[in-house]
PDB file of N, CA and C in Angstrom:
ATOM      1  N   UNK A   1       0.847  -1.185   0.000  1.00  0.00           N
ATOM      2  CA  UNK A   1       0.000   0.000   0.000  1.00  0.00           C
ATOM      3  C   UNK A   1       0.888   1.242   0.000  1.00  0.00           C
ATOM      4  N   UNK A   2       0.389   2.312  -0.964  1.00  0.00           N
ATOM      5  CA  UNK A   2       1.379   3.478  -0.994  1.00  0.00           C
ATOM      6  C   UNK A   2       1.123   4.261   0.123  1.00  0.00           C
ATOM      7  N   UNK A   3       1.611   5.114   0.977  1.00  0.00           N
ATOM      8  CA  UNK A   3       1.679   6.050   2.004  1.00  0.00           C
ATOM      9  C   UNK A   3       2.427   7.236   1.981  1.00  0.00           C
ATOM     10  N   UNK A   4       1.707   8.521   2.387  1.00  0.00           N
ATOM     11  CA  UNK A   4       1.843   9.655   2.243  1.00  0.00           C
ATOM     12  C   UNK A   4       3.158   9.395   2.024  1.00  0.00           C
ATOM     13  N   UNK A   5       4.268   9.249   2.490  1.00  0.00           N
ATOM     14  CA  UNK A   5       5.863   9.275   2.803  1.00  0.00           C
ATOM     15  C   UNK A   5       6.605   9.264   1.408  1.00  0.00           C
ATOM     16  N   UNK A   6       5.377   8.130   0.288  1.00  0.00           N
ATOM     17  CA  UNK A   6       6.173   7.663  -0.604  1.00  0.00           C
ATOM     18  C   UNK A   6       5.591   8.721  -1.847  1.00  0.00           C
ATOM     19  N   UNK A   7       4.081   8.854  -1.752  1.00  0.00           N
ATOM     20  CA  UNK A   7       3.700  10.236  -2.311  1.00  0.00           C
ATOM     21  C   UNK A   7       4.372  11.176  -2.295  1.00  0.00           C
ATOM     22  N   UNK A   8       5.073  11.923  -1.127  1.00  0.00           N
ATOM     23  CA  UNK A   8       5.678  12.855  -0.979  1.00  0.00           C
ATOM     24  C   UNK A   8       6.751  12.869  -1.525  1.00  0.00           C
ATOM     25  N   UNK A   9       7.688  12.090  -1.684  1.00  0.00           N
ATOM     26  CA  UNK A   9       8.601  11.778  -2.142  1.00  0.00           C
ATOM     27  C   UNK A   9       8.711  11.914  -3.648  1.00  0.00           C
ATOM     28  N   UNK A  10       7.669  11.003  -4.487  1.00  0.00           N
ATOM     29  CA  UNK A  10       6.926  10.871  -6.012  1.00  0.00           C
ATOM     30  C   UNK A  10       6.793  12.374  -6.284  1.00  0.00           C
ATOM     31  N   UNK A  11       6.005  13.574  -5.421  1.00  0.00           N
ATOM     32  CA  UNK A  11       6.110  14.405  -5.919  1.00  0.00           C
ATOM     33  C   UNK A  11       6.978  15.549  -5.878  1.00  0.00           C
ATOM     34  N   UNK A  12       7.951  14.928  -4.742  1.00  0.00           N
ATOM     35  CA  UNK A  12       9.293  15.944  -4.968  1.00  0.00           C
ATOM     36  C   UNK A  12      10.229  15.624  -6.179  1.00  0.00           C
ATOM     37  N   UNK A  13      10.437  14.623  -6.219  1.00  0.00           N
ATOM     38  CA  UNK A  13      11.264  14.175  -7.683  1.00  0.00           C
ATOM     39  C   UNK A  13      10.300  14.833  -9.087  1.00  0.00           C
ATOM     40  N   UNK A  14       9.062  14.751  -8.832  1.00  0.00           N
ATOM     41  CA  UNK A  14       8.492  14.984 -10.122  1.00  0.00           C
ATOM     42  C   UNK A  14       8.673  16.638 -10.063  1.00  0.00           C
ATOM     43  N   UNK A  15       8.749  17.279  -8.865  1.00  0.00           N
ATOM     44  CA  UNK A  15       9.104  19.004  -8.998  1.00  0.00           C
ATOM     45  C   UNK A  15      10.218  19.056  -9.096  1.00  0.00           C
ATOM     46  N   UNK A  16      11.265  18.313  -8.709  1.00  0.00           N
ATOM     47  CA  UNK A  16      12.479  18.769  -9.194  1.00  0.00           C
ATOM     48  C   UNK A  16      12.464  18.553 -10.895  1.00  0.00           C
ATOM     49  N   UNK A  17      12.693  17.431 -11.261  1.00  0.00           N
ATOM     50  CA  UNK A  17      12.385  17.524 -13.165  1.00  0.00           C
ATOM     51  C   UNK A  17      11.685  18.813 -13.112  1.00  0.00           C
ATOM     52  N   UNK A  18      10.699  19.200 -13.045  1.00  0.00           N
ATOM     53  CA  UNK A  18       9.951  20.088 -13.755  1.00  0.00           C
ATOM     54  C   UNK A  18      11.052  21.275 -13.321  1.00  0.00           C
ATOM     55  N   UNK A  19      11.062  21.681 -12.358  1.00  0.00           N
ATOM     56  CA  UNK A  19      12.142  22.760 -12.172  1.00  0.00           C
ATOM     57  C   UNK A  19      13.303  22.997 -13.278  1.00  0.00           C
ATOM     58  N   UNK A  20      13.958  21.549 -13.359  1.00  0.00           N
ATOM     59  CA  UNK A  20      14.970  21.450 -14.444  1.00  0.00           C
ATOM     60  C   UNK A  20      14.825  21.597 -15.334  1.00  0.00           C
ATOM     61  N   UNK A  21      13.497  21.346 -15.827  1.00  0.00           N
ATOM     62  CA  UNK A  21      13.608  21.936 -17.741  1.00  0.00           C
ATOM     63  C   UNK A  21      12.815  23.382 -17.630  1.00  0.00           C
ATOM     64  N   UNK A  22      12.375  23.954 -16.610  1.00  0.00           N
ATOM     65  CA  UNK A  22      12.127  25.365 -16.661  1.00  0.00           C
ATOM     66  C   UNK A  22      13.422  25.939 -16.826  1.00  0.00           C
ATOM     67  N   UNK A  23      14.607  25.567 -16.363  1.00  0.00           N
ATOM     68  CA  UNK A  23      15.983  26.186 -16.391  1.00  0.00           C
ATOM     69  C   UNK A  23      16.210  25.738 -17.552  1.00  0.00           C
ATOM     70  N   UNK A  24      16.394  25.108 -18.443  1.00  0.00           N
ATOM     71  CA  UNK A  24      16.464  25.002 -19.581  1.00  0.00           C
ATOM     72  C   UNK A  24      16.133  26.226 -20.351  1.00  0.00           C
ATOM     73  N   UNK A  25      15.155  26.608 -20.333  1.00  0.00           N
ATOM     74  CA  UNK A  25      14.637  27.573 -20.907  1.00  0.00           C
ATOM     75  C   UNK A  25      15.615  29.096 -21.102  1.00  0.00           C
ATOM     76  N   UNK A  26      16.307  29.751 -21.768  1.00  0.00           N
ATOM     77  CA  UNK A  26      16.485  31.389 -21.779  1.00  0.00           C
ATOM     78  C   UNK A  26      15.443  32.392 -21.402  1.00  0.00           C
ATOM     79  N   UNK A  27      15.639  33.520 -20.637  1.00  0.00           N
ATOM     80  CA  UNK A  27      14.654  34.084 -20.237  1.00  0.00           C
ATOM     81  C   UNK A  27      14.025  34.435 -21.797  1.00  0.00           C
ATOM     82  N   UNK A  28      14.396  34.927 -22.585  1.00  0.00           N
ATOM     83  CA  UNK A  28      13.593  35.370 -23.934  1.00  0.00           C
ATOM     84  C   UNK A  28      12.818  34.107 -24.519  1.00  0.00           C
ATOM     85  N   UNK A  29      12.843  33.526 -24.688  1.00  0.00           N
ATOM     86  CA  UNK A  29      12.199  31.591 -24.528  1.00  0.00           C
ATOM     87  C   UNK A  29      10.902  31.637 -24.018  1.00  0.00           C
ATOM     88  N   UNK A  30      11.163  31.462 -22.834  1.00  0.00           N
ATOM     89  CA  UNK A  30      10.516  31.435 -21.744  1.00  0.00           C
ATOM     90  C   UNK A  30       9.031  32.382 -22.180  1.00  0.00           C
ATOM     91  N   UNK A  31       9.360  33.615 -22.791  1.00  0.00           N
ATOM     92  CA  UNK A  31       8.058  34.225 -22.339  1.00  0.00           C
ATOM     93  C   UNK A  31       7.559  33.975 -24.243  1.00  0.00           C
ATOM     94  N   UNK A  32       7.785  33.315 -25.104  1.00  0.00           N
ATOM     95  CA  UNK A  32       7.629  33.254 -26.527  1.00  0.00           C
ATOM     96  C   UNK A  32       6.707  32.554 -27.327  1.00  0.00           C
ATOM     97  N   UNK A  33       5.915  32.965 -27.966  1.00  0.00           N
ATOM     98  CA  UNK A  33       4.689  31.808 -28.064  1.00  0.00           C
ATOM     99  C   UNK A  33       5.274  31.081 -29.163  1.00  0.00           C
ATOM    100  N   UNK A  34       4.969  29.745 -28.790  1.00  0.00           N
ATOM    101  CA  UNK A  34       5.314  28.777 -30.011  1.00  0.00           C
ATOM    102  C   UNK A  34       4.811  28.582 -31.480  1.00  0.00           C
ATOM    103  N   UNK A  35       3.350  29.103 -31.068  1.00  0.00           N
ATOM    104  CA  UNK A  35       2.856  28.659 -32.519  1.00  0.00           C
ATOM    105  C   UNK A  35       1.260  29.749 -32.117  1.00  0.00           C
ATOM    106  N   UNK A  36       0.395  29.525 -32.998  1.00  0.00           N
ATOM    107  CA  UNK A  36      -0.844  30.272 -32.619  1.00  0.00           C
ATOM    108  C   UNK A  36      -1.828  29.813 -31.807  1.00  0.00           C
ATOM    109  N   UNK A  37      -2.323  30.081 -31.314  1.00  0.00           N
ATOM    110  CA  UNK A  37      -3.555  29.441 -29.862  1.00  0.00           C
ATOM    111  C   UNK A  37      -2.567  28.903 -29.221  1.00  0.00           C
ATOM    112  N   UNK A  38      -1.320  29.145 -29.034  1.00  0.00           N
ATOM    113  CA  UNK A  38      -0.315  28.546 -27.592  1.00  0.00           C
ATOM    114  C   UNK A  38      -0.431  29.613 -26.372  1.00  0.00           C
ATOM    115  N   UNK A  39       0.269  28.684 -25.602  1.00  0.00           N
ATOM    116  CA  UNK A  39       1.000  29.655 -24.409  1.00  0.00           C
ATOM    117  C   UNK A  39       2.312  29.415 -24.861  1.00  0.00           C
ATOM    118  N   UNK A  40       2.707  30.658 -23.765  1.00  0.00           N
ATOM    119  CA  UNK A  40       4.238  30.479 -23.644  1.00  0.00           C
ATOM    120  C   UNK A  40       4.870  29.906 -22.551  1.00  0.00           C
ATOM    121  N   UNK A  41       6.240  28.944 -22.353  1.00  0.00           N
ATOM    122  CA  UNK A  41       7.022  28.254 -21.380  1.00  0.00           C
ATOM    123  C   UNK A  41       5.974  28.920 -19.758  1.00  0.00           C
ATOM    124  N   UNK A  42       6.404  30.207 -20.008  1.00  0.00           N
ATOM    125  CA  UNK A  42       6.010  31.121 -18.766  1.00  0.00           C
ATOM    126  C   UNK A  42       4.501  30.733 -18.298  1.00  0.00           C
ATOM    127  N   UNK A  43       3.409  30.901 -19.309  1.00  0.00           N
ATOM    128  CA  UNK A  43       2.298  30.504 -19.257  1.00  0.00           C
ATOM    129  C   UNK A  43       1.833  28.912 -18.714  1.00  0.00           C
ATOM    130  N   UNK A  44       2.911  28.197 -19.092  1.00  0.00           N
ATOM    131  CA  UNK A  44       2.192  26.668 -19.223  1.00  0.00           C
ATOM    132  C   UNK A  44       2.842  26.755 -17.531  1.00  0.00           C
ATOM    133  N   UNK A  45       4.248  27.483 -17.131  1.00  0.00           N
ATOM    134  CA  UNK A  45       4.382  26.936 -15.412  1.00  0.00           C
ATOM    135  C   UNK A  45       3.674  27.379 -14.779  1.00  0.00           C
ATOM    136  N   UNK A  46       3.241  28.763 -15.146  1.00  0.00           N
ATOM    137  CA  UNK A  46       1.901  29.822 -14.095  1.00  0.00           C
ATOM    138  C   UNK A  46       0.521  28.940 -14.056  1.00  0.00           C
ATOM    139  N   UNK A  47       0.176  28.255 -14.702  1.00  0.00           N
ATOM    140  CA  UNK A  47      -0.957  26.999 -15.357  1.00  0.00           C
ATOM    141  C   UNK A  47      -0.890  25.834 -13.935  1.00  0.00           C
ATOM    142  N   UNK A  48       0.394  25.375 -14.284  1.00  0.00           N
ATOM    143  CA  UNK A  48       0.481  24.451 -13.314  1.00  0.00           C
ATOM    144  C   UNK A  48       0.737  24.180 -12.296  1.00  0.00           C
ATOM    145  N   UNK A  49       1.454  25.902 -11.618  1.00  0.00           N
ATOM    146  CA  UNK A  49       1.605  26.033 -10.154  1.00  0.00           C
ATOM    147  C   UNK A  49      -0.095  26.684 -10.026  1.00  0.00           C
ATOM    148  N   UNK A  50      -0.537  27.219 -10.471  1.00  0.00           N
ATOM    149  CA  UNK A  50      -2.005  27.410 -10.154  1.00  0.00           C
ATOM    150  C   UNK A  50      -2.730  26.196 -10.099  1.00  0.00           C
ATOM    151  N   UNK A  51      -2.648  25.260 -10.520  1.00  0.00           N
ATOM    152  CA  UNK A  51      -3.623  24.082 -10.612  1.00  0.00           C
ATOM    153  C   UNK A  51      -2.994  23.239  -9.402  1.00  0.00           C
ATOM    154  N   UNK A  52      -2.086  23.379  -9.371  1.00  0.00           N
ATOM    155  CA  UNK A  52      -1.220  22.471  -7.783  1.00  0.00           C
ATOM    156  C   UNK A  52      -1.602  23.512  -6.919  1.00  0.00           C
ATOM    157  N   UNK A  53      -1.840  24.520  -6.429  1.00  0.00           N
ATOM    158  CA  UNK A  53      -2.086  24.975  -5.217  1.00  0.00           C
ATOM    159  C   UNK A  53      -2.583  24.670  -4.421  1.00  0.00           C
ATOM    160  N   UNK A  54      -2.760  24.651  -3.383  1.00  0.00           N
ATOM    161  CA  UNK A  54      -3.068  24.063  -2.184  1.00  0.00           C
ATOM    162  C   UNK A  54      -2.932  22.035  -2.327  1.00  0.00           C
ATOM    163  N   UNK A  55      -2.092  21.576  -2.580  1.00  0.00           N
ATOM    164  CA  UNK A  55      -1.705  20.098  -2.867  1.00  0.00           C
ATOM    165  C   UNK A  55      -1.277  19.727  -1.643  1.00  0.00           C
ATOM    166  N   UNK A  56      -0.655  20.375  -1.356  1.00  0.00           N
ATOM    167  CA  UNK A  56       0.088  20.338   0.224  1.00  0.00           C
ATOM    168  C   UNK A  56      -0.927  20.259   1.443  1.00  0.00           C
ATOM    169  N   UNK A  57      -2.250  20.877   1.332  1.00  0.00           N
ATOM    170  CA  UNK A  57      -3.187  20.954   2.281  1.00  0.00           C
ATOM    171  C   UNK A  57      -3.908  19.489   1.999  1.00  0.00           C
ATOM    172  N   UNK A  58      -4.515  19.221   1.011  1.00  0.00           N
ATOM    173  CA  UNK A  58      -4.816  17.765   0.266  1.00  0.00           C
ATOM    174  C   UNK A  58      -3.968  17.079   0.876  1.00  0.00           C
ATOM    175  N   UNK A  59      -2.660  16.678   0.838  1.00  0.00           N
ATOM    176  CA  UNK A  59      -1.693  15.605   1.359  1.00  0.00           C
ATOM    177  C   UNK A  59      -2.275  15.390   2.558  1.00  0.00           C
ATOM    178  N   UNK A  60      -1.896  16.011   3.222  1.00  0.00           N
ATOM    179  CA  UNK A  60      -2.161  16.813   4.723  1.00  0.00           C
ATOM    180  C   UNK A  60      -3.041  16.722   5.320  1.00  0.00           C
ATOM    181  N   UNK A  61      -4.442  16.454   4.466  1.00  0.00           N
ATOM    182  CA  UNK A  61      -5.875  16.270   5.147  1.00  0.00           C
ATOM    183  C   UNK A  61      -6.143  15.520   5.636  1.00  0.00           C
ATOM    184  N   UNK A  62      -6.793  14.981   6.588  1.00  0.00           N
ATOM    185  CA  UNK A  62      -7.576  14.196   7.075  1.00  0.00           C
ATOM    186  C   UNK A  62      -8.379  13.614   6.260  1.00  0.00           C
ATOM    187  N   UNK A  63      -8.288  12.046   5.729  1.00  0.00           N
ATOM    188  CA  UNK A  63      -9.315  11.495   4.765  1.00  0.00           C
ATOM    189  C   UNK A  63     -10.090  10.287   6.061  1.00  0.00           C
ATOM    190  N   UNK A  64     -10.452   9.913   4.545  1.00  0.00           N
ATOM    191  CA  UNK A  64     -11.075   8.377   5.043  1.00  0.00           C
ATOM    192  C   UNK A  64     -10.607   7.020   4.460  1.00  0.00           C
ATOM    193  N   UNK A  65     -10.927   6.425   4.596  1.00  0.00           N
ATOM    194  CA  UNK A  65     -10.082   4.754   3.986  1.00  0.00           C
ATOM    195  C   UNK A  65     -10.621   5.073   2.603  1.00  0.00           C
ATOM    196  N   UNK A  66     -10.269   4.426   1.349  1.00  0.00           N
ATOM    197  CA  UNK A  66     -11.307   4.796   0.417  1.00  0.00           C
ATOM    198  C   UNK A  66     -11.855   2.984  -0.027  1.00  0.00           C
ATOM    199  N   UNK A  67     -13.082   3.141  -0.725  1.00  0.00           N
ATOM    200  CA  UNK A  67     -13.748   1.979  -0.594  1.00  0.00           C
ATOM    201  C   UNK A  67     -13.481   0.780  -2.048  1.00  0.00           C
ATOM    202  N   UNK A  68     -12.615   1.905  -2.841  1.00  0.00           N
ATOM    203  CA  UNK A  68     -12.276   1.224  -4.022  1.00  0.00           C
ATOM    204  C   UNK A  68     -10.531   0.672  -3.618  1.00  0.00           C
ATOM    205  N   UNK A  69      -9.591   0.050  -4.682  1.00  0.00           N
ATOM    206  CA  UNK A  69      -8.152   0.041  -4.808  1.00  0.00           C
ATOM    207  C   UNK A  69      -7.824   1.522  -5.053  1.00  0.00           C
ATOM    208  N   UNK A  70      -6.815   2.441  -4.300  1.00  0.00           N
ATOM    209  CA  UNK A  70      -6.045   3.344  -4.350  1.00  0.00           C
ATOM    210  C   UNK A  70      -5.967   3.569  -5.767  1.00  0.00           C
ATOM    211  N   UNK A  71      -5.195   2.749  -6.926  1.00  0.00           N
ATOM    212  CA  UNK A  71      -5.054   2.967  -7.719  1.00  0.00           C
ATOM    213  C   UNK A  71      -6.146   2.750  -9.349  1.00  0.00           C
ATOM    214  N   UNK A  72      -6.835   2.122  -8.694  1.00  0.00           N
ATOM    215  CA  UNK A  72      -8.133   1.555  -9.540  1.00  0.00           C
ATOM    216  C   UNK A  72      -8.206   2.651 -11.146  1.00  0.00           C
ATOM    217  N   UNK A  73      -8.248   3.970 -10.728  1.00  0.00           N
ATOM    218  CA  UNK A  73      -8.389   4.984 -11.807  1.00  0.00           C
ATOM    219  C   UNK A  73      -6.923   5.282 -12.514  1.00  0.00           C
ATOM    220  N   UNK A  74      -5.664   5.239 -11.916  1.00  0.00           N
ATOM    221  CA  UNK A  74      -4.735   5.122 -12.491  1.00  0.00           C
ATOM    222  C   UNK A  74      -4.275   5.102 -13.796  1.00  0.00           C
ATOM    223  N   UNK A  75      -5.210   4.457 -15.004  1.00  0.00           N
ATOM    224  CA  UNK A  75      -4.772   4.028 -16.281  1.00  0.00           C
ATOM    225  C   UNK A  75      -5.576   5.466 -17.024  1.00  0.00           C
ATOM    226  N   UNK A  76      -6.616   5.221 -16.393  1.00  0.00           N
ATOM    227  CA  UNK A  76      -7.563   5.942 -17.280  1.00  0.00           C
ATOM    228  C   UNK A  76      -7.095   7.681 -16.484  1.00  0.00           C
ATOM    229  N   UNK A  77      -6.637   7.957 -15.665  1.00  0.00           N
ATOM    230  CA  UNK A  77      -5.848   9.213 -15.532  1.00  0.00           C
ATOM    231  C   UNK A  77      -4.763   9.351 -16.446  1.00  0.00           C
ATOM    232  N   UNK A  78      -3.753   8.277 -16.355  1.00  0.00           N
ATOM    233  CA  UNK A  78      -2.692   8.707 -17.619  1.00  0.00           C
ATOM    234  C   UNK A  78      -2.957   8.619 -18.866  1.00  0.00           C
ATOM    235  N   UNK A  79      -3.981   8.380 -19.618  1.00  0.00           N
ATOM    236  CA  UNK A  79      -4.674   8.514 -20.564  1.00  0.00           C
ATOM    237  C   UNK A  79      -4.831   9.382 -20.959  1.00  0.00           C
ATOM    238  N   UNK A  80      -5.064  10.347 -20.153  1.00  0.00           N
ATOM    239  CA  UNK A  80      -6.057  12.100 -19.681  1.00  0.00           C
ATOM    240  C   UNK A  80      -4.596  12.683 -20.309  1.00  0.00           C
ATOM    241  N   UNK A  81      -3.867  12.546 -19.301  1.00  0.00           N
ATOM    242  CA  UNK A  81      -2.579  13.483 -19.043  1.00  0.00           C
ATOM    243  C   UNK A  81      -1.804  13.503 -19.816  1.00  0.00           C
ATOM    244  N   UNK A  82      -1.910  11.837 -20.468  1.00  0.00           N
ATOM    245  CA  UNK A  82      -0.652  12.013 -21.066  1.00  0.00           C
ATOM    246  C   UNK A  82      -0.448  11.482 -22.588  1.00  0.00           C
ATOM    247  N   UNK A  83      -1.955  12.108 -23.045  1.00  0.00           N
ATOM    248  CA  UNK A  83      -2.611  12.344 -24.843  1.00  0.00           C
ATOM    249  C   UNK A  83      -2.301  13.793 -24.618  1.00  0.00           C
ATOM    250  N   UNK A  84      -1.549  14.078 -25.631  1.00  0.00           N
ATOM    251  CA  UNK A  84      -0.805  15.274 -25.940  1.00  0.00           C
ATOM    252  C   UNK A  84      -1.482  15.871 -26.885  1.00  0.00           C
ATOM    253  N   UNK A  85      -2.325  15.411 -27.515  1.00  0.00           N
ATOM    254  CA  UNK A  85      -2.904  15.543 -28.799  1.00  0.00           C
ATOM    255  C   UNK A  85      -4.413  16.092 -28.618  1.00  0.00           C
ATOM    256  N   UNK A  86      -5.185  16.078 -26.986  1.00  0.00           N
ATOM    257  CA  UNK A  86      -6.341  16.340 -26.382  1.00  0.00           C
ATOM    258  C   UNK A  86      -5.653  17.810 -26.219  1.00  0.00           C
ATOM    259  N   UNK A  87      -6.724  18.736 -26.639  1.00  0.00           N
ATOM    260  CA  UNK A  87      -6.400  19.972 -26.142  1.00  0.00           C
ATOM    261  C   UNK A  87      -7.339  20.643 -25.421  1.00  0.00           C
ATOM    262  N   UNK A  88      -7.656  21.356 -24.486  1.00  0.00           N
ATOM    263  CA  UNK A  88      -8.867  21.111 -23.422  1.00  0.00           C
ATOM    264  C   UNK A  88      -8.749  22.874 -23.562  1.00  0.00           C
ATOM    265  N   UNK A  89      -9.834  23.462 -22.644  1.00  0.00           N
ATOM    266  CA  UNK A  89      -9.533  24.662 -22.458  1.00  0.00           C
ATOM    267  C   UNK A  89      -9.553  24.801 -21.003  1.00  0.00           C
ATOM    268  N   UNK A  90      -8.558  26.032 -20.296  1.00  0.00           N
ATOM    269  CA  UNK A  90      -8.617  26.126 -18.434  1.00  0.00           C
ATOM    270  C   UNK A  90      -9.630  26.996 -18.075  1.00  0.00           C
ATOM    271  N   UNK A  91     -10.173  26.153 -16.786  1.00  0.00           N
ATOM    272  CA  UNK A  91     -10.945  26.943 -16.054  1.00  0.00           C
ATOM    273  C   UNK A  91     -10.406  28.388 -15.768  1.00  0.00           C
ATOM    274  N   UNK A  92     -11.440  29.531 -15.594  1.00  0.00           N
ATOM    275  CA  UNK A  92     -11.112  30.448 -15.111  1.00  0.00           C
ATOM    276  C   UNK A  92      -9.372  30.430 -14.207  1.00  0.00           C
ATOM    277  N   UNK A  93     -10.231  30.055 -12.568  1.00  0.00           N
ATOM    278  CA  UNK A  93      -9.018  29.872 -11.823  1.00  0.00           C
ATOM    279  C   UNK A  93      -7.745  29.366 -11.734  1.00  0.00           C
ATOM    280  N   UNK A  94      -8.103  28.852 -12.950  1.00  0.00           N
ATOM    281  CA  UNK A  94      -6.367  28.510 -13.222  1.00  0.00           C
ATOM    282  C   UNK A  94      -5.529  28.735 -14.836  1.00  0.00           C
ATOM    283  N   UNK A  95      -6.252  29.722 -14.975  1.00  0.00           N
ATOM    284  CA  UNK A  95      -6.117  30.579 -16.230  1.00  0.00           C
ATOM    285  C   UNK A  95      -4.825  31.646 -16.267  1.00  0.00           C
ATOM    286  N   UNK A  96      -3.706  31.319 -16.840  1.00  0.00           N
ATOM    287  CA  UNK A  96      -2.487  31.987 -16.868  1.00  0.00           C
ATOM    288  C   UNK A  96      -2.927  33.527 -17.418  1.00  0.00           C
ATOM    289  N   UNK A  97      -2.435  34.924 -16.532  1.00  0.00           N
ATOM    290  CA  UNK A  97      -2.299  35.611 -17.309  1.00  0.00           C
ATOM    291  C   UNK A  97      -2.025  36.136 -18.481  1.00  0.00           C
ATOM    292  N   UNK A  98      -1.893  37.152 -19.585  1.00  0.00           N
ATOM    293  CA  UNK A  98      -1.242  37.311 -20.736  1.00  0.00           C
ATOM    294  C   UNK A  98      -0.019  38.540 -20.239  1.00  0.00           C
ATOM    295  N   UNK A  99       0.544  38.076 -19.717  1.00  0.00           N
ATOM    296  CA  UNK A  99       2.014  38.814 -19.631  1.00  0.00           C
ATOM    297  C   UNK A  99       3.350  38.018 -19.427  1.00  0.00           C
ATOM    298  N   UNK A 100       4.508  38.623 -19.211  1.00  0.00           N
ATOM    299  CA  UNK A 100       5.922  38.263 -19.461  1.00  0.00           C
ATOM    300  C   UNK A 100       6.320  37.720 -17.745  1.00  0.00           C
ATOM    301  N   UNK A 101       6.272  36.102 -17.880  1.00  0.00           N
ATOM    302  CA  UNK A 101       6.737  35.996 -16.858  1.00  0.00           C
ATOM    303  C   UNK A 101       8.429  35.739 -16.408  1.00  0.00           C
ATOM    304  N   UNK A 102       8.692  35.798 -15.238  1.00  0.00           N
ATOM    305  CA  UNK A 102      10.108  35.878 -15.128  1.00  0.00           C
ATOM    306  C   UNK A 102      10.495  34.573 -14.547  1.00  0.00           C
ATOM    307  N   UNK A 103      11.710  33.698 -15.544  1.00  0.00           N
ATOM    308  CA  UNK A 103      11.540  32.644 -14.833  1.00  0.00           C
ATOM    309  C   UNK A 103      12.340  31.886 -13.864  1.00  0.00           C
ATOM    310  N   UNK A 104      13.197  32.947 -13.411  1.00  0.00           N
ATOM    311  CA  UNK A 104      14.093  33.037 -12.160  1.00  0.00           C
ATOM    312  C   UNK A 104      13.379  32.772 -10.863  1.00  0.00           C
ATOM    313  N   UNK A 105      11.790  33.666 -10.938  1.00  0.00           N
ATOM    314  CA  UNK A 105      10.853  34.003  -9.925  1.00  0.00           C
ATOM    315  C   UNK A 105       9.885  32.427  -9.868  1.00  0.00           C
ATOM    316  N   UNK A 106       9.435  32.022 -11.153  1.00  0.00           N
ATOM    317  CA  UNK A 106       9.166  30.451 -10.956  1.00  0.00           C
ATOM    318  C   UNK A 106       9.688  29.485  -9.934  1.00  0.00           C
ATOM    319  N   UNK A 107      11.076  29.459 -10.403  1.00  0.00           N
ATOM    320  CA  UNK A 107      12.346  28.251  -9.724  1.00  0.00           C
ATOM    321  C   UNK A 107      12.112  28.560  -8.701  1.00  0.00           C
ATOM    322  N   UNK A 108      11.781  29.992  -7.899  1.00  0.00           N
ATOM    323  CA  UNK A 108      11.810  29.965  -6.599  1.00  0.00           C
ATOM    324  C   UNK A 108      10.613  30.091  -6.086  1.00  0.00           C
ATOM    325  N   UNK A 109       9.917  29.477  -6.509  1.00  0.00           N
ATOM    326  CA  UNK A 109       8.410  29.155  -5.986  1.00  0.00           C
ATOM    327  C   UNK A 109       8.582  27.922  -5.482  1.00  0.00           C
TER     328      UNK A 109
END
C-alpha cells in the first residue's frame, strides 16, 4: 500500500524535473509563443503552479479509507494526461495571465 511518505517523495522528484527543464529555458524563450492558440514556457508553469495549489493541504488532510483500490483509476488518468494531442480549455481559476513571466521568480516558488 502506498503512504503519504512515498507520495511525498513521487512528488518531490516529479518538482524537481519540472524545475529542471524550466531552467532550460532562456529568459527570452521562456516568455515566446510557439505557434498560434499557444502559451508560452512562462504561461504553461503559471498553469500548473495554479492548478497544484493548495496540494500540500490535500496531502495533509484528514481522509477516510477509500472503498475502491487506491489505484483503480490510475490508467484511465494517464490517458487524460498524457494524450498530448487532447487539447482542453482552463478553467477560469487557473487561467495563466497574458504577460511576461520571469523565470528566475518560478524556480523559486
Amino acid at each position: 500500500m502506498i503512504n503519504k511518505d512515498d507520495i511525498t517523495a513521487d512528488f518531490n522528484k516529479v518538482f524537481d524535473a519540472f524545475v529542471n527543464a524550466i531552467k532550460l529555458f532562456d529568459g527570452k524563450d521562456f516568455n515566446k509563443i510557439p505557434f498560434d492558440d499557444s502559451w508560452t514556457a512562462g504561461q504553461v508553469v503559471q498553469h500548473i503552479f495554479l492548478a497544484n495549489d493548495g496540494f500540500e493541504g490535500v496531502l495533509n488532510a484528514e481522509v477516510k479509507d477509500t472503498e475502491r483500490p487506491f489505484d483503480e483509476l490510475k490508467s484511465q488518468l494517464k490517458s487524460i494526461f498524457l494524450n498530448f494531442g487532447t487539447k482542453m480549455k482552463s478553467p477560469e481559476f487557473i487561467l495563466p495571465a497574458l504577460k511576461d513571466y520571469d523565470k528566475d521568480r518560478h524556480i523559486l516558488k
